[in-house]
Protein backbone atom coordinates (compact mmCIF):
# COMPACT_ATOMS: atom_id res chain seq x y z
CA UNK A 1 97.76 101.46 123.09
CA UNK A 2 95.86 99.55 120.43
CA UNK A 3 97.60 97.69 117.90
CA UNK A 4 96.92 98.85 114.11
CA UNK A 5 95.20 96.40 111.47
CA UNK A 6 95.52 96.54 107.71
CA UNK A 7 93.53 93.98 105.90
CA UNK A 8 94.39 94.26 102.31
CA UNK A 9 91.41 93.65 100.24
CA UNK A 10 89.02 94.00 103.18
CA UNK A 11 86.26 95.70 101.74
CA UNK A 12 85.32 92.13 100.75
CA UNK A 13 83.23 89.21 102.10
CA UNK A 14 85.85 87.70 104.28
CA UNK A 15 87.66 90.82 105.03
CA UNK A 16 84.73 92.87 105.93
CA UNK A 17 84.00 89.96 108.55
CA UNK A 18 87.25 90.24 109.61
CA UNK A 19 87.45 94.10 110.17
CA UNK A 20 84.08 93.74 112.58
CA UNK A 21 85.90 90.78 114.45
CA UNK A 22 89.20 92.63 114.74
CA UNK A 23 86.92 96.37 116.01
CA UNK A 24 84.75 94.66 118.45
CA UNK A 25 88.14 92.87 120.35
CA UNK A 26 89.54 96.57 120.20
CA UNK A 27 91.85 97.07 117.42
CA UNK A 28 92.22 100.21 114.99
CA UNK A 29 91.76 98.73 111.91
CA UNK A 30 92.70 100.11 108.26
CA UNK A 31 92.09 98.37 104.74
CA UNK A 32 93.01 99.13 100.90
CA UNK A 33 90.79 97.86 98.75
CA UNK A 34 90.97 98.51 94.81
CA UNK A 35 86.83 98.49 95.25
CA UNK A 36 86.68 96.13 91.92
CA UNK A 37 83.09 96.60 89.96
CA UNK A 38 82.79 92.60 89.70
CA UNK A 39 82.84 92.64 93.60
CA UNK A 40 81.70 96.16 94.76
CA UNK A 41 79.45 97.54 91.52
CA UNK A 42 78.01 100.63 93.54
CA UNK A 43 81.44 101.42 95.05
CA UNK A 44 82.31 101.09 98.81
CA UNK A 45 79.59 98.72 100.36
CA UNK A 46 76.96 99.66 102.87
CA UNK A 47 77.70 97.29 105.55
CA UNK A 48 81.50 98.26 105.72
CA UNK A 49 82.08 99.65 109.33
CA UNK A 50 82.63 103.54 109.53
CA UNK A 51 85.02 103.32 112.30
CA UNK A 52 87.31 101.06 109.32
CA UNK A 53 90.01 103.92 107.99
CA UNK A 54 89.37 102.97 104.03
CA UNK A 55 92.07 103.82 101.53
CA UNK A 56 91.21 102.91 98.30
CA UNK A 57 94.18 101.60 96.16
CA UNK A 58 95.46 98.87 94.10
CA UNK A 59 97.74 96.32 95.76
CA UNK A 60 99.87 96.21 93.09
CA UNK A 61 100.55 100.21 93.97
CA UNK A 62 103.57 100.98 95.87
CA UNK A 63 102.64 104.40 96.90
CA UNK A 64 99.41 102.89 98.07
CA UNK A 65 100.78 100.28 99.87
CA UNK A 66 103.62 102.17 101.63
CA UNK A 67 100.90 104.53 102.50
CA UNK A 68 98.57 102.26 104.29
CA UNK A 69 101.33 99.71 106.10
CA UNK A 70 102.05 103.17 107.75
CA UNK A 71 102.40 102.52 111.90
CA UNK A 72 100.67 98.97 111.10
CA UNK A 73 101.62 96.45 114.01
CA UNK A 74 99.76 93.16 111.95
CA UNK A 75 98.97 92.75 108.34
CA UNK A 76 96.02 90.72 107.07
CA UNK A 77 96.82 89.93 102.99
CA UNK A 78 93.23 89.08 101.85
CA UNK A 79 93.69 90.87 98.25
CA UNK A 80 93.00 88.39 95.51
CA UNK A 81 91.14 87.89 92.37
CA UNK A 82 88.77 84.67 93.32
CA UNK A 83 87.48 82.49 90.58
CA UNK A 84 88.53 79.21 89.60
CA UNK A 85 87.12 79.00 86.08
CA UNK A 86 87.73 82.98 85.52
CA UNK A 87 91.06 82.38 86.16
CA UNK A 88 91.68 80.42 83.54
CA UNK A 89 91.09 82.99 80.70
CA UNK A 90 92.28 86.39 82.57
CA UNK A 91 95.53 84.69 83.14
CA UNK A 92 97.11 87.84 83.10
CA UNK A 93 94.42 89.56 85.31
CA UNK A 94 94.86 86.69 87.91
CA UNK A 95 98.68 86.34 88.21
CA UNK A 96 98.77 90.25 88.38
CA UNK A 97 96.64 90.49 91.10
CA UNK A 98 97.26 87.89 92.85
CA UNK A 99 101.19 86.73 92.24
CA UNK A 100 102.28 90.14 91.52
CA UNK A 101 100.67 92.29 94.32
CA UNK A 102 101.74 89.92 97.36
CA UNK A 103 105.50 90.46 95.72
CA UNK A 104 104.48 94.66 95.62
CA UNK A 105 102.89 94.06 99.27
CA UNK A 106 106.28 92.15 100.53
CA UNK A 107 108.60 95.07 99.06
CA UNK A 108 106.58 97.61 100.52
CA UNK A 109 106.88 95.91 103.88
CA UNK A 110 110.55 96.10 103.10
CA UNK A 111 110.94 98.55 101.96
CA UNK A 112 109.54 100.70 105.23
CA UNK A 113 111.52 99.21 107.62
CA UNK A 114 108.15 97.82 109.39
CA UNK A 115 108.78 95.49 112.19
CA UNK A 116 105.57 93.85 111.97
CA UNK A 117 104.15 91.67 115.11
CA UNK A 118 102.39 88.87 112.20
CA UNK A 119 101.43 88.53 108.35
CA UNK A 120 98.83 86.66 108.05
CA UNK A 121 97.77 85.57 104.45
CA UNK A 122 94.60 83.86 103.00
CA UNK A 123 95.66 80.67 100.98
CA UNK A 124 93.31 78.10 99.85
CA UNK A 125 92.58 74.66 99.65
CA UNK A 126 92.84 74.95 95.28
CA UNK A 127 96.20 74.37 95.81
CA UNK A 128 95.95 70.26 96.62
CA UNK A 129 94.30 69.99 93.73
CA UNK A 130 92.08 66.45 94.39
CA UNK A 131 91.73 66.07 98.16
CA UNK A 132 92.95 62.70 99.64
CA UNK A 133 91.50 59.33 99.05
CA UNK A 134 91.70 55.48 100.11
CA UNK A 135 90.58 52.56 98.48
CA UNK A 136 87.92 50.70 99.72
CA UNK A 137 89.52 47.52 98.67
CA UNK A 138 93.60 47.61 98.46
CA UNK A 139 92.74 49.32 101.97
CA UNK A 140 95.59 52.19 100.54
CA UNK A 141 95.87 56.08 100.99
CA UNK A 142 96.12 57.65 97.87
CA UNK A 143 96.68 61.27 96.53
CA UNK A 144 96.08 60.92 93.01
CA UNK A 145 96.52 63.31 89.99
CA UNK A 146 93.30 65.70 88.77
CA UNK A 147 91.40 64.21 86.28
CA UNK A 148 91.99 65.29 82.71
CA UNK A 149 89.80 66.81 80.47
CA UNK A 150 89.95 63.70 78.44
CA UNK A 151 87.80 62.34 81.63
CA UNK A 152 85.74 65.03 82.03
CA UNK A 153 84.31 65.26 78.55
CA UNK A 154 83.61 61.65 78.61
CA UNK A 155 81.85 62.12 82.14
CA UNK A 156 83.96 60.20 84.21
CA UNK A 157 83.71 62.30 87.23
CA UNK A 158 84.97 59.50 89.78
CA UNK A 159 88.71 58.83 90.79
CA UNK A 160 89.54 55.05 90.73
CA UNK A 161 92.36 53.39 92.27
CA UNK A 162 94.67 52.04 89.86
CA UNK A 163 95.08 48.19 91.22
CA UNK A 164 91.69 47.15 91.99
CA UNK A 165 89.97 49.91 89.90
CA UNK A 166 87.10 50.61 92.66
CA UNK A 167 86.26 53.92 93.10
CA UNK A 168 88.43 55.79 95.53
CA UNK A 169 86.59 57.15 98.42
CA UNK A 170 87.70 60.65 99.91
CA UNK A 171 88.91 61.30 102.83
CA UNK A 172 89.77 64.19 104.84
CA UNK A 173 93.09 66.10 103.55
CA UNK A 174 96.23 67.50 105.69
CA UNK A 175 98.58 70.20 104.72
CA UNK A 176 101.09 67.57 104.28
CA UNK A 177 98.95 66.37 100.85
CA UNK A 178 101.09 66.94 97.56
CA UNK A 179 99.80 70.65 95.73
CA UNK A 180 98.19 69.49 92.64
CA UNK A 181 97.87 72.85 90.78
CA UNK A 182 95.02 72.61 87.86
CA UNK A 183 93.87 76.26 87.52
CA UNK A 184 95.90 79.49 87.24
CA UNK A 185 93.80 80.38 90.54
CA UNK A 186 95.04 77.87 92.60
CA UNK A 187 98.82 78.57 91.06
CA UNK A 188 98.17 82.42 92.30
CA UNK A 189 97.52 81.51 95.67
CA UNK A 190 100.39 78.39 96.36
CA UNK A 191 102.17 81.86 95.32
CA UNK A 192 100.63 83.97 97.67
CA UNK A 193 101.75 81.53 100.51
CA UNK A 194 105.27 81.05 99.40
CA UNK A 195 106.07 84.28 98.71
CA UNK A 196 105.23 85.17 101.89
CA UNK A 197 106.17 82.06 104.09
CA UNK A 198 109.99 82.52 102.01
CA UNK A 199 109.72 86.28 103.40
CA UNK A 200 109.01 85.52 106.98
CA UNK A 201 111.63 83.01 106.86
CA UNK A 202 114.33 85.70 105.10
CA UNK A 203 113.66 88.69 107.35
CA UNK A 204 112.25 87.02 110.62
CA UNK A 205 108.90 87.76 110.20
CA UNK A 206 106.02 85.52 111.76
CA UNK A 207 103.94 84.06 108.65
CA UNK A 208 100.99 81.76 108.75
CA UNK A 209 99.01 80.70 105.79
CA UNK A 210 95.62 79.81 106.43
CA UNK A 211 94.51 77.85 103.39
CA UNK A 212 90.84 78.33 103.82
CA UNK A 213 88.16 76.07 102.43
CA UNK A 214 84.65 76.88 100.76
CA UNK A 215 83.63 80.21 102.72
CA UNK A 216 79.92 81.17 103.16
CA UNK A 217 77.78 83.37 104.73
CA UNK A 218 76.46 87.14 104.40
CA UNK A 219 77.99 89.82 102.10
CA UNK A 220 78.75 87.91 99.27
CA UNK A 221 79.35 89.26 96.14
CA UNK A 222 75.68 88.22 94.74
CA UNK A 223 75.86 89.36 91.19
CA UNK A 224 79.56 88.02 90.47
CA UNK A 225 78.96 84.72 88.87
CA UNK A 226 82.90 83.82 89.93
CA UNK A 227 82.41 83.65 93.37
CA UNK A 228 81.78 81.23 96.07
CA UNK A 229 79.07 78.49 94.66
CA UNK A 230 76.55 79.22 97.58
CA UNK A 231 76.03 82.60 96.76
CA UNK A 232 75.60 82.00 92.68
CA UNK A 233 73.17 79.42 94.00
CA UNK A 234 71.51 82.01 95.63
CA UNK A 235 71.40 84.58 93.10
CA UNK A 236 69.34 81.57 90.87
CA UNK A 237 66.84 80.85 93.37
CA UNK A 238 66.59 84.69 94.36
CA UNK A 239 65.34 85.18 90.46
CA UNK A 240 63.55 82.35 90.16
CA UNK A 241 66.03 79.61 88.41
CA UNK A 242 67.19 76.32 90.37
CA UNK A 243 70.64 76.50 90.53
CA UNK A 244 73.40 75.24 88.17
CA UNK A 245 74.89 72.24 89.27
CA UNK A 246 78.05 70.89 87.56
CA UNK A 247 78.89 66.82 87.09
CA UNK A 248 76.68 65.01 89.09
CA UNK A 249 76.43 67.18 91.60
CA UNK A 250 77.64 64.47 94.29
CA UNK A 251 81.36 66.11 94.33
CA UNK A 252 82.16 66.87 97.88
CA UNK A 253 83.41 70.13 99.66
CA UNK A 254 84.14 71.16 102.74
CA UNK A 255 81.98 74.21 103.23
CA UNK A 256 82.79 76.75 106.13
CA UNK A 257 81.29 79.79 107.98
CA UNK A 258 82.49 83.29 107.34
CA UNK A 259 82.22 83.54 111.43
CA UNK A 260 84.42 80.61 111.85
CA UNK A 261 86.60 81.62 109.64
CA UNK A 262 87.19 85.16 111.46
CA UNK A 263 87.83 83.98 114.68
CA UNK A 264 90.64 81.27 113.14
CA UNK A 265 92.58 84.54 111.28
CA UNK A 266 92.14 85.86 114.88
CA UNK A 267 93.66 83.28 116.62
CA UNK A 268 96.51 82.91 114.08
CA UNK A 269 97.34 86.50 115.17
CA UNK A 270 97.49 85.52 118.74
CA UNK A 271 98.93 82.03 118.42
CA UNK A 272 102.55 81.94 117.62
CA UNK A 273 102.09 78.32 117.50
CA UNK A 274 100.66 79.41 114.12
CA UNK A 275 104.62 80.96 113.54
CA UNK A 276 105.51 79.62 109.72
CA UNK A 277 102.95 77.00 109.67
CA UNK A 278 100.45 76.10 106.71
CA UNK A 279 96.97 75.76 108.33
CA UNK A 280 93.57 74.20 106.70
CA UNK A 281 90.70 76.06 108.51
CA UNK A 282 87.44 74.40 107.43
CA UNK A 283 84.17 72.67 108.93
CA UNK A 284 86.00 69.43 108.74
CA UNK A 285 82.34 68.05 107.88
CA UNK A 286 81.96 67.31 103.90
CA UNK A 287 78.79 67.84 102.21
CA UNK A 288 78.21 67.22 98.62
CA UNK A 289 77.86 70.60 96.06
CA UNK A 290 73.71 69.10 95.43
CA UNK A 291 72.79 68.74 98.95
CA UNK A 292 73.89 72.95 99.03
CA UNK A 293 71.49 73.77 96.62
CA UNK A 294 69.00 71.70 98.50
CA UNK A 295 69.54 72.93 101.74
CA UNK A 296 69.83 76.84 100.32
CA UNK A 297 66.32 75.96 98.02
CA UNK A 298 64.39 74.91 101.29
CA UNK A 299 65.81 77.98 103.55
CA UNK A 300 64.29 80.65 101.10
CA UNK A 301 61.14 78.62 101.05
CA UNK A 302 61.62 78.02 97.17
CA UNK A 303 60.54 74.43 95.59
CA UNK A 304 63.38 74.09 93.23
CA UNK A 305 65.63 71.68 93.11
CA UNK A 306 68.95 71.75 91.26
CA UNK A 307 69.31 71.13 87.92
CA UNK A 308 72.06 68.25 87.04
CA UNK A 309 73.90 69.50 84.29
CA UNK A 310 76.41 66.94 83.80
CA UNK A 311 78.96 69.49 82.24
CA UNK A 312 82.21 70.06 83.50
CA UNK A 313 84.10 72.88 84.30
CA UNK A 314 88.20 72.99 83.44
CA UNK A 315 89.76 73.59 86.50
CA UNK A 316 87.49 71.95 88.98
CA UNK A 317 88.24 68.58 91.45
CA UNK A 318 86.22 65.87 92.62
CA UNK A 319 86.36 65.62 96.23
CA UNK A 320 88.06 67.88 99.02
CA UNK A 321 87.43 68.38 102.31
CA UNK A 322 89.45 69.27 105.46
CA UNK A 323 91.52 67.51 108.21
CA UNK A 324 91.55 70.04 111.07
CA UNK A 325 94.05 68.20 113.05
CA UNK A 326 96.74 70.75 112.91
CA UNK A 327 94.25 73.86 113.57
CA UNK A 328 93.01 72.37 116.22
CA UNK A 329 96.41 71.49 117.76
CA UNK A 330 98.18 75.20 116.91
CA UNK A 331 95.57 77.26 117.27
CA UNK A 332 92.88 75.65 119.48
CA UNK A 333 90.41 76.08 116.27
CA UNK A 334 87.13 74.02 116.60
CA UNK A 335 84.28 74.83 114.16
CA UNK A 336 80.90 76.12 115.88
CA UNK A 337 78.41 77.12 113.05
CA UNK A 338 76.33 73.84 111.42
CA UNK A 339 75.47 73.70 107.92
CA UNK A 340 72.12 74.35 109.05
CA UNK A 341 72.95 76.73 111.05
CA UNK A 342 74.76 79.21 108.88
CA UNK A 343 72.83 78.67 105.66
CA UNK A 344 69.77 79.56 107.73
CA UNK A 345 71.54 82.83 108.57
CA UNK A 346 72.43 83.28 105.26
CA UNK A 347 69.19 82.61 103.98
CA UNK A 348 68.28 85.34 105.76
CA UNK A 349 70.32 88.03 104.87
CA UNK A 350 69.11 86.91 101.49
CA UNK A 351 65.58 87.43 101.89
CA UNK A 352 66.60 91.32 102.20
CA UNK A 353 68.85 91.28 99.07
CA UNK A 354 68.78 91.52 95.12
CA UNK A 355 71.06 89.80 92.89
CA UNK A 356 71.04 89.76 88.87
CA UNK A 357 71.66 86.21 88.47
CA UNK A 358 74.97 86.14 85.74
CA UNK A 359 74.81 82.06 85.67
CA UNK A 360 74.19 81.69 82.38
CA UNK A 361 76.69 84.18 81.00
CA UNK A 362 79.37 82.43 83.01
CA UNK A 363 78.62 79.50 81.28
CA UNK A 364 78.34 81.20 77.93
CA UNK A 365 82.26 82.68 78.98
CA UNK A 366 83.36 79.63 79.70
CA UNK A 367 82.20 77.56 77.08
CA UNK A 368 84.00 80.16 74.45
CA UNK A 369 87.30 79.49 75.33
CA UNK A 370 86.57 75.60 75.67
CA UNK A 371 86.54 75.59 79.13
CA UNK A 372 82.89 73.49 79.90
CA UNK A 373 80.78 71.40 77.75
């Protein structure tokens, strides 16, 4: 008999992935989605799978919720508002969503006896705040504070090291890093995982948190200027702007394929290794937020290269990449789509696609409430 799947919130990029994974290894799989304009403007999206039972629903909805965890042997919690610099002016949207519905999801669960097999939930690597970091000189590790917006507005984008004052060079980050927290994203999802990890650990349920890094690939939400930086690049070039580039455009991320990212939620549902552990899933390979825009540019055949805009945006970090030590060790996880390889792909998929580019009315949101200059 097959096991049921609910992936909350997995009408969405990731989810959507997921659900395909999840249906070609066998599994029924069911998913609530609250079908949110900013992320699904004409409704329930084309490329969902029609063998995917759909209930449409907020998570924050009880009913809903008891509704769809009906007969379900492993959960998926993938709901979430996603936006770093949103997030910091629909607090109340954000820690609704995100905060609030995971406690709604958990009480459900409860509340219906369900002896799940897993709950796996998405975290993400906002919660370290700045990544880790070693100075070239003292020859130190270092995890040190975000930068304040003191810094930022005087466009001091680099971390130095306190002793020798040399610019602290990044390295690659482990769960064990301090949480930083400097946007009310990042505090919604350290809640996300807590609330559930505390739950598994209260009522004997296996949790792992998978704090994923910078996902890309096909299906993402184009036209919502809050999500992953990749695809607002995208929407730019599609329209014919070169892409916003905040700071100096040298900050580095750790950016990582939807398709990798699929088979590691897989393999946390398989592993219990993976039992109450905290788990980076990443490339493990850093690349800096300008060389994206490059590499995205030449794939759609466009000559434009990003503009430097030297404004900052409250909220974001420096440097932060992954250390897949523990992924690899748990759950056997090893990374097998390239930069070049998946931005190709995606490149691709966005040859077929329109997006309104909504850049520059981010940046007119933001700047409002103080947020960038």
């Amino acid at each position: 008999m097959s096991k049921q799947i609910l992936i909350t919130g997995g009408a969405g990029f990731v989810g959507s992935h997921l659900a395909d994974g999840l249906l070609r290894a066998g599994y029924d799989v069911r998913i609530l989605d609250d079908l949110t304009p900013q992320v699904h403007p004409a409704g329930v999206p084309q490329y969902l799978s029609r063998d995917v039972e759909l209930i449409t629903g907020d998570v924050r909805d009880l009913r809903r919720l008891k509704t769809a965890l009906a007969d379900v042997d492993v959960v998926f919690h993938f709901a979430a508002n996603v936006g770093v610099g949103q997030s910091m002016y629909e607090i109340s949207r954000y820690m609704s969503v995100n905060t609030q519905g995971t406690a709604e999801l958990l009480r459900a669960i409860l509340d219906s006896r369900l002896e799940l097999e897993k709950l796996v939930v998405a975290s993400s690597m906002s919660i370290y705040g700045e990544g880790r970091y070693a100075c070239p000189v003292c020859n130190l590790s270092a995890a040190p504070p975000v930068r304040s917006i003191a810094q930022l507005k005087d466009g001091q984008w680099d971390l130095h090291c306190e002793q020798s004052g040399t610019t602290l060079q990044p390295r690659p980050t482990d769960e064990s890093k301090p949480s930083e927290i400097n946007s009310v994203y990042a505090l919604s999802k350290r809640d996300q995982e807590e609330l559930c990890l505390i739950y598994g650990r209260t009522y004997g349920l296996p949790v792992t948190a998978l704090r994923f890094f910078n996902i890309y690939g096909t299906r993402q939400a184009l036209s919502n200027p809050y999500t992953g930086v990749a695809a607002i690049f995208a929407s730019r070039l599609l329209n014919g702007q070169a892409p916003l580039v905040f700071e100096d455009g040298c900050q580095m991320r750790d950016f990582v394929s939807v398709h990798d990212i699929v088979r590691a939620n897989m393999l946390a549902m398989e592993c219990s290794e993976s039992d109450d552990e905290v788990i980076n899933i990443g490339c493990g390979a850093p690349i800096s937020i300008r060389r994206v825009a490059e590499i995205l540019a030449r794939s759609l055949g466009k000559d434009m290269p990003p503009v430097i805009t030297r404004k900052y945006r409250a909220g974001d970090i420096r440097h932060c990449y992954a250390d897949l030590t523990k992924a690899r060790t748990l759950l056997g996880y090893e990374p097998q789509v390239s930069h070049e390889e998946g931005f190709r792909e995606l490149a691709e998929w966005l040859s077929e696609q329109k997006a309104e580019d909504k850049a520059e009315i981010m940046l007119k949101e933001l700047s409002a409430y103080g947020l960038t200059a």
